[in-house]
Protein backbone atom coordinates (compact mmCIF):
# COMPACT_ATOMS: atom_id res chain seq x y z
CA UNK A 1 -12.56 -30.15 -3.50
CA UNK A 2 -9.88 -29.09 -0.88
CA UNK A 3 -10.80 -26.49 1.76
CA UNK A 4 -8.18 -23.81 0.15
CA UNK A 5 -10.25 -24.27 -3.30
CA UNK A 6 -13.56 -24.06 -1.59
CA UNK A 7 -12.12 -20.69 0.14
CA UNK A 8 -11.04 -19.00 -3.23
CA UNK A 9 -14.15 -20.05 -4.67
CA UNK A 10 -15.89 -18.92 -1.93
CA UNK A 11 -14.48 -15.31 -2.10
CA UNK A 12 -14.77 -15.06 -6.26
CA UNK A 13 -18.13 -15.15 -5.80
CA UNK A 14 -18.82 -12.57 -2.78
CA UNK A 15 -16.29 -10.45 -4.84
CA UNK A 16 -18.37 -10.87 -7.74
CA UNK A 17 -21.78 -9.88 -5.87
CA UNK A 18 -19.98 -7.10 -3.88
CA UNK A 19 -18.89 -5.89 -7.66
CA UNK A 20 -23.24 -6.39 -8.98
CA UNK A 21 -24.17 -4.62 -6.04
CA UNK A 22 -21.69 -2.09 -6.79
CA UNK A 23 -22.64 -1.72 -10.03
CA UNK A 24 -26.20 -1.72 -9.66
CA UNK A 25 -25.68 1.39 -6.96
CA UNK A 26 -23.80 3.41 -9.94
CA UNK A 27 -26.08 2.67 -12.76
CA UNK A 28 -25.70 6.31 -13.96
CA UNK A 29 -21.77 6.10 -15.38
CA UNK A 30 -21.63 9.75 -14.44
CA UNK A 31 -22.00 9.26 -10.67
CA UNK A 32 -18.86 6.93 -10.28
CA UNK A 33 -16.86 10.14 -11.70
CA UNK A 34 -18.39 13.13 -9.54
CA UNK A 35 -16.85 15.57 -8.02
CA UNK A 36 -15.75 15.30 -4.58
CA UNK A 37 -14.09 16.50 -1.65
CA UNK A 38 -13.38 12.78 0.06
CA UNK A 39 -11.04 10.34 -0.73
CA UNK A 40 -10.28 6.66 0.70
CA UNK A 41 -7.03 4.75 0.35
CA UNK A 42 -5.69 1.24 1.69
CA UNK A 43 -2.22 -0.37 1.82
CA UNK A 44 -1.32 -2.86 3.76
CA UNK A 45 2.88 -3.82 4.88
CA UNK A 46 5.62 -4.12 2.51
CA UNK A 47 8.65 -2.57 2.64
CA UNK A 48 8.07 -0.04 -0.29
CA UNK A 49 4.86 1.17 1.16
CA UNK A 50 5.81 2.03 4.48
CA UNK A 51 6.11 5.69 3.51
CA UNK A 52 2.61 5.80 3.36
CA UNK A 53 2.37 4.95 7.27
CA UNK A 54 4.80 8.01 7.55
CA UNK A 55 2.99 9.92 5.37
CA UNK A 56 -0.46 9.34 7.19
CA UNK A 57 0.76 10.18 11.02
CA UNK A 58 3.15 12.49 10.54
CA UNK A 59 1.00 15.06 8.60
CA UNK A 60 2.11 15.05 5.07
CA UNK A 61 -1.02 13.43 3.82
CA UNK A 62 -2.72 15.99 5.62
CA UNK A 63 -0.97 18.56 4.87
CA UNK A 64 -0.97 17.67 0.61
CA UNK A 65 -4.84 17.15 0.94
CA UNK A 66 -5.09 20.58 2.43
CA UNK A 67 -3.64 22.21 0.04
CA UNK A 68 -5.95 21.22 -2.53
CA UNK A 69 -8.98 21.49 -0.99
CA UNK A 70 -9.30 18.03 0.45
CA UNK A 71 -9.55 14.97 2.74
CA UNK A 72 -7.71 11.75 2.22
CA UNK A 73 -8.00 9.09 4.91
CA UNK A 74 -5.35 6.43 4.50
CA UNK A 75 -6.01 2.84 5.80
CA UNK A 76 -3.78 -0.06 6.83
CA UNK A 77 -5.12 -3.48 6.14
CA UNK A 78 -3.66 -6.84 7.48
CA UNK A 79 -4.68 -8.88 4.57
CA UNK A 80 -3.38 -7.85 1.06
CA UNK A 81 -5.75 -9.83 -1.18
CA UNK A 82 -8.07 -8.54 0.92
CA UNK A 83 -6.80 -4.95 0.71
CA UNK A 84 -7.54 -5.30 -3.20
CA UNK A 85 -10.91 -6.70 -3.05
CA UNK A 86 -11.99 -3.82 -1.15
CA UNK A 87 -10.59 -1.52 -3.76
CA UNK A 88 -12.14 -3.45 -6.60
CA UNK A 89 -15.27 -3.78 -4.85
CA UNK A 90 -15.24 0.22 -3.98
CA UNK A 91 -14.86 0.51 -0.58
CA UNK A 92 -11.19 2.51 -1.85
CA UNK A 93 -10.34 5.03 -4.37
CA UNK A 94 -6.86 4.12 -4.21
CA UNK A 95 -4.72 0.67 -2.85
CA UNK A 96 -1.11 -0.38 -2.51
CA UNK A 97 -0.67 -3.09 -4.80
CA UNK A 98 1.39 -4.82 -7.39
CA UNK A 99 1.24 -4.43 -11.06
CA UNK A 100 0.23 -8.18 -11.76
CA UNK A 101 -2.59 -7.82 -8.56
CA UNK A 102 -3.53 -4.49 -10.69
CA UNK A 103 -4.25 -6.39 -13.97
CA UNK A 104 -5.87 -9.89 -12.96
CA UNK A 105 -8.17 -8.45 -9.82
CA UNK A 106 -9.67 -4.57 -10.26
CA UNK A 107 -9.08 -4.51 -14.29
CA UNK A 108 -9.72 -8.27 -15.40
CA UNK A 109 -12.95 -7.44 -12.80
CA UNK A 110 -13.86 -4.59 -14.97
CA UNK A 111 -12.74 -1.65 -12.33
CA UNK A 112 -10.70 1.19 -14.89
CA UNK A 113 -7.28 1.09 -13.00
CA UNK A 114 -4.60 3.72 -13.29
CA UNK A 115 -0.97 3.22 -12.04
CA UNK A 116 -0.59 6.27 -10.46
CA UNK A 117 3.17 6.00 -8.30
CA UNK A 118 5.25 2.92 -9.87
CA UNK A 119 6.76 3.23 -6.36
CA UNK A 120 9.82 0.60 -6.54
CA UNK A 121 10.19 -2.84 -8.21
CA UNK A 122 10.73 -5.99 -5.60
CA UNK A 123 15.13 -6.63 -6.15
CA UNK A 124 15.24 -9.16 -3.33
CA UNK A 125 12.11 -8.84 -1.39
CA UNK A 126 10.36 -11.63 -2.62
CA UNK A 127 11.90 -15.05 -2.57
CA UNK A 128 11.31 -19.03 -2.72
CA UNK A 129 12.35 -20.47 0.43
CA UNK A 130 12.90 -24.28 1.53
CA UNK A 131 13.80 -26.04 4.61
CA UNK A 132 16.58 -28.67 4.58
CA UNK A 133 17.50 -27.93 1.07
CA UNK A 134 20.98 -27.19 -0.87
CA UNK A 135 19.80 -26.03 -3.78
CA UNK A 136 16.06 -25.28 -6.10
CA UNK A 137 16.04 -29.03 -7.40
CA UNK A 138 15.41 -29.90 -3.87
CA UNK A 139 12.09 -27.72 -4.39
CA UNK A 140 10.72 -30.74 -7.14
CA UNK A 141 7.90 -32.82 -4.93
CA UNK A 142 7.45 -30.41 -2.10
CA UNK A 143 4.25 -28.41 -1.51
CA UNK A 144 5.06 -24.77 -1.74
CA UNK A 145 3.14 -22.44 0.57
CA UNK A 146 2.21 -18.93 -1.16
CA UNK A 147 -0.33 -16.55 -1.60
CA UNK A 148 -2.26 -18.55 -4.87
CA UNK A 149 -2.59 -16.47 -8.16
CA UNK A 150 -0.57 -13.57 -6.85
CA UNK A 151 3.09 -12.25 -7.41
CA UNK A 152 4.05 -15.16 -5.28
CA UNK A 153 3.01 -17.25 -7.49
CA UNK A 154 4.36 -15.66 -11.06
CA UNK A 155 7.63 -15.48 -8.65
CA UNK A 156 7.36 -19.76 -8.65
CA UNK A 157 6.47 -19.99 -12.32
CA UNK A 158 9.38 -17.75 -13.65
CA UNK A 159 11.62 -19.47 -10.96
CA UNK A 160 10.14 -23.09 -12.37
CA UNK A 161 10.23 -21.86 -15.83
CA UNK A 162 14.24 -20.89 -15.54
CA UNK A 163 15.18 -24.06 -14.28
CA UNK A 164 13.34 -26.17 -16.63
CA UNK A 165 10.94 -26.93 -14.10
CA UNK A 166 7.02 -26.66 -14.15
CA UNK A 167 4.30 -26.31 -11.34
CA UNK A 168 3.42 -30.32 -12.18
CA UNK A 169 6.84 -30.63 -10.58
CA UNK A 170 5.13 -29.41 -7.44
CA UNK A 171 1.42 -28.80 -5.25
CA UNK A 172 0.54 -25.56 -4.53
CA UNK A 173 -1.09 -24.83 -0.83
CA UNK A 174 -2.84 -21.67 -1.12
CA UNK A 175 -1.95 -18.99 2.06
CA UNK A 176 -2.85 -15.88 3.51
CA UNK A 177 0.33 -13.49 3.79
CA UNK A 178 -0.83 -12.87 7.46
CA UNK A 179 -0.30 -16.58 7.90
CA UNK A 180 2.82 -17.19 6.17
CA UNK A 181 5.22 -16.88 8.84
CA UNK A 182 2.89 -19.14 11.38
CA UNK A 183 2.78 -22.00 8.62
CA UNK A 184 6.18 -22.01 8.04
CA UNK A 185 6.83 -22.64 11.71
CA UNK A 186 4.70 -25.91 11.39
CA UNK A 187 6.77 -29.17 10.50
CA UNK A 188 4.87 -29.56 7.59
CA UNK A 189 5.75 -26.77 5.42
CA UNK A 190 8.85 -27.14 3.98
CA UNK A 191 8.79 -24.43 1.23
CA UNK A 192 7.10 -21.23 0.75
CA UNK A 193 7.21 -18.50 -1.85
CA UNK A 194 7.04 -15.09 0.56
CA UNK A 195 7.35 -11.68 0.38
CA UNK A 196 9.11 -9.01 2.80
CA UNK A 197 8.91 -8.50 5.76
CA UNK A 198 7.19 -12.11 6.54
CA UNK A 199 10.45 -13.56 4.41
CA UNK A 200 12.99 -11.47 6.36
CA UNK A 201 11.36 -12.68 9.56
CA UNK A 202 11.63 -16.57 8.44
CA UNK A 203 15.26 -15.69 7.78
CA UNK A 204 15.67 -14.93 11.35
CA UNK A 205 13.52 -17.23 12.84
CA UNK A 206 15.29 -20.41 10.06
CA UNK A 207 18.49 -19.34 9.62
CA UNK A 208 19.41 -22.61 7.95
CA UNK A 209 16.57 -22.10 5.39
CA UNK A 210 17.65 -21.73 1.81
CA UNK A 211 16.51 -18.96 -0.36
CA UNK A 212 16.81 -20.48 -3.84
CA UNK A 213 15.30 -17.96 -5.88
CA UNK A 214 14.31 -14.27 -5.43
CA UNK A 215 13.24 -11.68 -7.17
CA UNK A 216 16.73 -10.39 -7.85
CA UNK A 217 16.44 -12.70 -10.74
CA UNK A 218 13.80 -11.36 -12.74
CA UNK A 219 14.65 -7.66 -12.10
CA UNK A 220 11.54 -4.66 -12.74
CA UNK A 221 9.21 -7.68 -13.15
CA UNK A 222 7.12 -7.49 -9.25
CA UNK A 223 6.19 -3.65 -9.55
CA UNK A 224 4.63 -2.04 -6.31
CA UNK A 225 2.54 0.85 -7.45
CA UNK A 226 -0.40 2.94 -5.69
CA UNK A 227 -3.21 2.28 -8.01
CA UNK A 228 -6.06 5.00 -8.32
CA UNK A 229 -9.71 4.49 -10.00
CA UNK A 230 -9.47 5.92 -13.69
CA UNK A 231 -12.91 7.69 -13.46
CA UNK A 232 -12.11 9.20 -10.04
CA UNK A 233 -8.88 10.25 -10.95
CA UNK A 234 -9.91 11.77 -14.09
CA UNK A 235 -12.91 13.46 -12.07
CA UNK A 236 -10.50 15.11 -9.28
CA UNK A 237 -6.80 15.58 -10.16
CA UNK A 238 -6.55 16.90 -6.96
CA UNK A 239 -6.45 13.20 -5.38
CA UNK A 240 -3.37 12.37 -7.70
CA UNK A 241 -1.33 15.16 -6.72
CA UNK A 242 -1.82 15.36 -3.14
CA UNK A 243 -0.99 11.66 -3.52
CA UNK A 244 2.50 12.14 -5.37
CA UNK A 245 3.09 14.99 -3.66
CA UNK A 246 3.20 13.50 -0.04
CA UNK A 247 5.15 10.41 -1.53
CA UNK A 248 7.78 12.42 -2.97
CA UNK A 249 7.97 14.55 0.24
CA UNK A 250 8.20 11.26 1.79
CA UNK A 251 10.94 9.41 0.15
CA UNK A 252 12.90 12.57 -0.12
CA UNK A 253 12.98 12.68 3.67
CA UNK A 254 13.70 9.47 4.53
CA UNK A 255 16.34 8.89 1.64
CA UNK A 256 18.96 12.00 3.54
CA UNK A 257 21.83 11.38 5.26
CA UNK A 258 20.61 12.74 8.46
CA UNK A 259 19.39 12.13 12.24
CA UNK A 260 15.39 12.97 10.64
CA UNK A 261 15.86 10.63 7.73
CA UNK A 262 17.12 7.81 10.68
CA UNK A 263 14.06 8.36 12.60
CA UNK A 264 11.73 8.33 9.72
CA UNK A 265 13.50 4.85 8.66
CA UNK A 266 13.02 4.09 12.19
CA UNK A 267 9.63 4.76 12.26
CA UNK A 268 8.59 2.35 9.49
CA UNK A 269 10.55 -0.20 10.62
CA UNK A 270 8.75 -0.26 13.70
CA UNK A 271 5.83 -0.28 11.70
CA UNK A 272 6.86 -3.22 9.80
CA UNK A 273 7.69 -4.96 12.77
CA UNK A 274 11.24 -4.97 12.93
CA UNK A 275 14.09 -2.44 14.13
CA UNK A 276 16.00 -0.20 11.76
CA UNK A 277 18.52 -2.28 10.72
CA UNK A 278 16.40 -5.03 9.71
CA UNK A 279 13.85 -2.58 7.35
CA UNK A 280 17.44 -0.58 5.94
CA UNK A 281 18.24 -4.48 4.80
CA UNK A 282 14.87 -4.93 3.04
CA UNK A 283 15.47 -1.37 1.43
CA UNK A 284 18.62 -2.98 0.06
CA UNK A 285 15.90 -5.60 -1.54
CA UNK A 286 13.92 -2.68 -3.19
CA UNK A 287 14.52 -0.77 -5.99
CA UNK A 288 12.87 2.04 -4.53
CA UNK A 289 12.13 4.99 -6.93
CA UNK A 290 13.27 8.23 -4.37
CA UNK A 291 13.14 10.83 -6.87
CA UNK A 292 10.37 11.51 -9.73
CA UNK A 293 12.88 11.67 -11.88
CA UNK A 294 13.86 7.93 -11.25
CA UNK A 295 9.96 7.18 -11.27
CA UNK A 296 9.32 8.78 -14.46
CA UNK A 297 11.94 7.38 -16.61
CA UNK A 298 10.98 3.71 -14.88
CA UNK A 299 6.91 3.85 -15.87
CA UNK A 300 8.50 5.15 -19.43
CA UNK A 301 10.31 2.85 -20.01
CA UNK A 302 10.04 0.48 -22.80
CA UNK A 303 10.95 -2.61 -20.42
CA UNK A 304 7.33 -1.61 -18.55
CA UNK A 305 5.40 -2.75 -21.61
CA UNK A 306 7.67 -6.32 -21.83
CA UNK A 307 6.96 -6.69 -18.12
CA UNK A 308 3.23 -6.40 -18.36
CA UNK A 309 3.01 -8.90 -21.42
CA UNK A 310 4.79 -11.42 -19.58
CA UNK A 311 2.29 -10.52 -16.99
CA UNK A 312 -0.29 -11.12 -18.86
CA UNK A 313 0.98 -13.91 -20.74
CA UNK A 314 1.14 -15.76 -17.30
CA UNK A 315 -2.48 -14.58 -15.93
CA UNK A 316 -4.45 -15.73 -19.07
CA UNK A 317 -2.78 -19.44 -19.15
CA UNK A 318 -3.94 -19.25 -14.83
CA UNK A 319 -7.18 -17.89 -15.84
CA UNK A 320 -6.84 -15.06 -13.91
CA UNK A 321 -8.58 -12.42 -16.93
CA UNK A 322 -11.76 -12.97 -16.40
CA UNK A 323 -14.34 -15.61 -17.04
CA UNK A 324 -14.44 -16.27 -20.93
CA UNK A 325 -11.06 -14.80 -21.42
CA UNK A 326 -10.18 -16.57 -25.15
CA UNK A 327 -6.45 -14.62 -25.53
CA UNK A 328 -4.16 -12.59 -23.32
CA UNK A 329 -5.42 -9.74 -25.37
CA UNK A 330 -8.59 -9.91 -23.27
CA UNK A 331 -8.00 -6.55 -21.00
CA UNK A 332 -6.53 -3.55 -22.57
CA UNK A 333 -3.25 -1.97 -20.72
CA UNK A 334 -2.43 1.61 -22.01
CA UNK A 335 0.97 2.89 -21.08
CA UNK A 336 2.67 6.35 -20.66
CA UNK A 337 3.00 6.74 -24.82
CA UNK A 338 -0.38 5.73 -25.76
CA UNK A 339 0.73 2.25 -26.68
CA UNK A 340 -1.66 -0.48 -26.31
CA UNK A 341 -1.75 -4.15 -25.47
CA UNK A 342 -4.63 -6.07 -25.77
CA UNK A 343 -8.21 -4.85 -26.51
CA UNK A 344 -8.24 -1.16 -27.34
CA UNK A 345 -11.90 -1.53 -26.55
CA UNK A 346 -11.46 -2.59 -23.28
CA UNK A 347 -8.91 -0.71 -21.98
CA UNK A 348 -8.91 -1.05 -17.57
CA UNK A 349 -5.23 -0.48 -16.68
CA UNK A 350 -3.41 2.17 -17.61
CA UNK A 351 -0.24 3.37 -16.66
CA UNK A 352 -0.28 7.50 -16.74
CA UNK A 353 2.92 9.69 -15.66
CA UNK A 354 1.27 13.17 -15.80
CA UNK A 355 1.27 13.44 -12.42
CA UNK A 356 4.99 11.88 -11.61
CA UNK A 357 6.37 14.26 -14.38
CA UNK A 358 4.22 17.24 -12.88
CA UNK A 359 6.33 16.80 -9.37
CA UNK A 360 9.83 16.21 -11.92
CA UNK A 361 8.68 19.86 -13.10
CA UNK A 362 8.32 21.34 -9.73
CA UNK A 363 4.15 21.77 -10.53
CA UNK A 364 2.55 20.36 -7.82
């Protein structure tokens, strides 16, 4: 057993007592949807979710919570996987994450997850990278550093899978996004699959490295969304609209032509850890939904429900739906329509626009 499989076996199972323990603590199903006045949210750094670090110290969090009666407190995290643990394990009411991280960690763990802000989809922002390489055959052989059994890695097997390719043609070395940039500095990593802004930073820092696939290539498939509890949700609306609300104030800002828009920008790019030009080039990379209108009509769409089937397609052959998983059919996703995929008995991600289309109608 190699130390990276000891590690994810490691965490699967203090995930899985955090989640008895959890459970245990909420044995009444009622007390997991109460009413209340206090509200937790993580997200950790990607280029789409820097509005949230806006958001958060510049008032607009505050100032959306206020007006419905109450407090959000928004955290950063450094680690993403670890970001969505905490969620699942209910240490958050809401998390930054993708829609594949959505449907293989909180739901496939049983945690009722609603896709509250499809926020943007990754057109650019995640990409395979290689050292001393003129092209993605030279990827066959190599091990591939990434983030295991993440969007990473559905990045590789689409990439594989277009160029007739499959992961046998390569090994897999399981890393932390906080570590990506570090390992990729050592001589022996030669190819990573990485997201923004640890990608745009190997870029600079390897300007002969070759990006030989990116996410540009499988367009609206890596969706980054802000993910809220179902029961919590359904318990206190208020959370959901403070929460669009203060995005849409956000974006809005930041997306004008202006000197306030430039320092907002500004802002998160510092944030990110780069300047302004740098985070305006991973905007470029991000098909980021500014408007509710744009949001609505994207989590509407008919392509959503394709997306999320090849999704889940590719976490049931990984075994990423849970222990005993016998189809893809073995979590339930409802979507915006009422349409269903998989087991209409087990329904634990759903993807609900009430709240986008009450900001399109000007009733937040």
């Amino acid at each position: 057993m190699t130390v990276n499989n000891a590690v994810k076996i490691y965490q699967k199972l203090l995930l899985s007592l955090m989640l008895l323990v959890f459970s245990v603590l909420s044995i009444n199903p009622a007390s997991a949807a109460e009413k209340k006045t206090s509200f937790k949210v993580a997200w950790t750094i990607y280029a789409g979710w820097m509005p949230w670090a806006y958001a958060t110290e510049k008032g607009i969090i505050d100032k959306w919570a206020k007006k419905y009666g109450i407090g959000i407190e928004v955290v950063q995290l450094n680690d993403y996987i670890e970001s969505i643990n905490q969620y699942t394990a209910g240490d958050f009411d809401a998390c930054g994450m993708t829609n594949m991280d959505a449907l293989t960690i909180p739901a496939a763990s049983g945690v009722d997850t609603t896709g509250l802000i499809l926020g943007d989809y990754s057109n650019g922002n995640d990409a395979i990278i290689l050292k001393d390489a003129k092209s993605f055959a030279d990827l066959k052989g190599r091990k591939v550093n990434l983030v295991e059994l993440s969007v990473s890695h559905y990045l590789l097997a689409r990439a594989l899978d277009k160029h007739k390719m499959s992961e046998r043609d390569v090994t897999l070395v399981n890393t932390s996004d906080a570590d990506a940039v570090a390992s990729f500095a050592t001589k022996e990593v030669t190819a990573a699959a990485v997201w923004n802004p640890q990608l745009s930073i190997i870029e600079e820092q390897y300007p002969q490295a070759l990006s030989v696939f990116t996410s540009k290539e499988i367009p609206g498939e890596i969706i980054d969304m802000m993910v809220v509890k179902t029961d919590v949700l359904k318990a206190n609306p208020e959370l959901g609209k403070a929460l669009v609300g203060a995005w849409f104030e956000t974006l809005y800002l930041m997306s004008q032509n202006n000197e306030q828009a430039k320092a907002a920008r500004t802002f998160m790019a510092t944030k990110s850890g780069t300047d302004l030009a740098g985070y305006d080039a991973q905007l470029k990379d991000t098909e980021l939904f500014y408007t509710p209108a744009t949001a609505y009509t994207f989590a509407s769409s008919a392509q959503l429900l394709t997306t999320m089937d090849k999704v889940r397609q590719f976490s049931f052959e990984k075994g990423l739906l849970g222990e005993g998983s016998t189809s893809p059919d073995a979590v339930g996703m409802q979507f915006s329509d009422g349409t269903i995929l998989g087991d209409k008995k087990n329904i634990k991600l759903r993807f609900d626009t009430e709240f986008v289309k009450m900001a399109l109608d000007g009733k937040l």
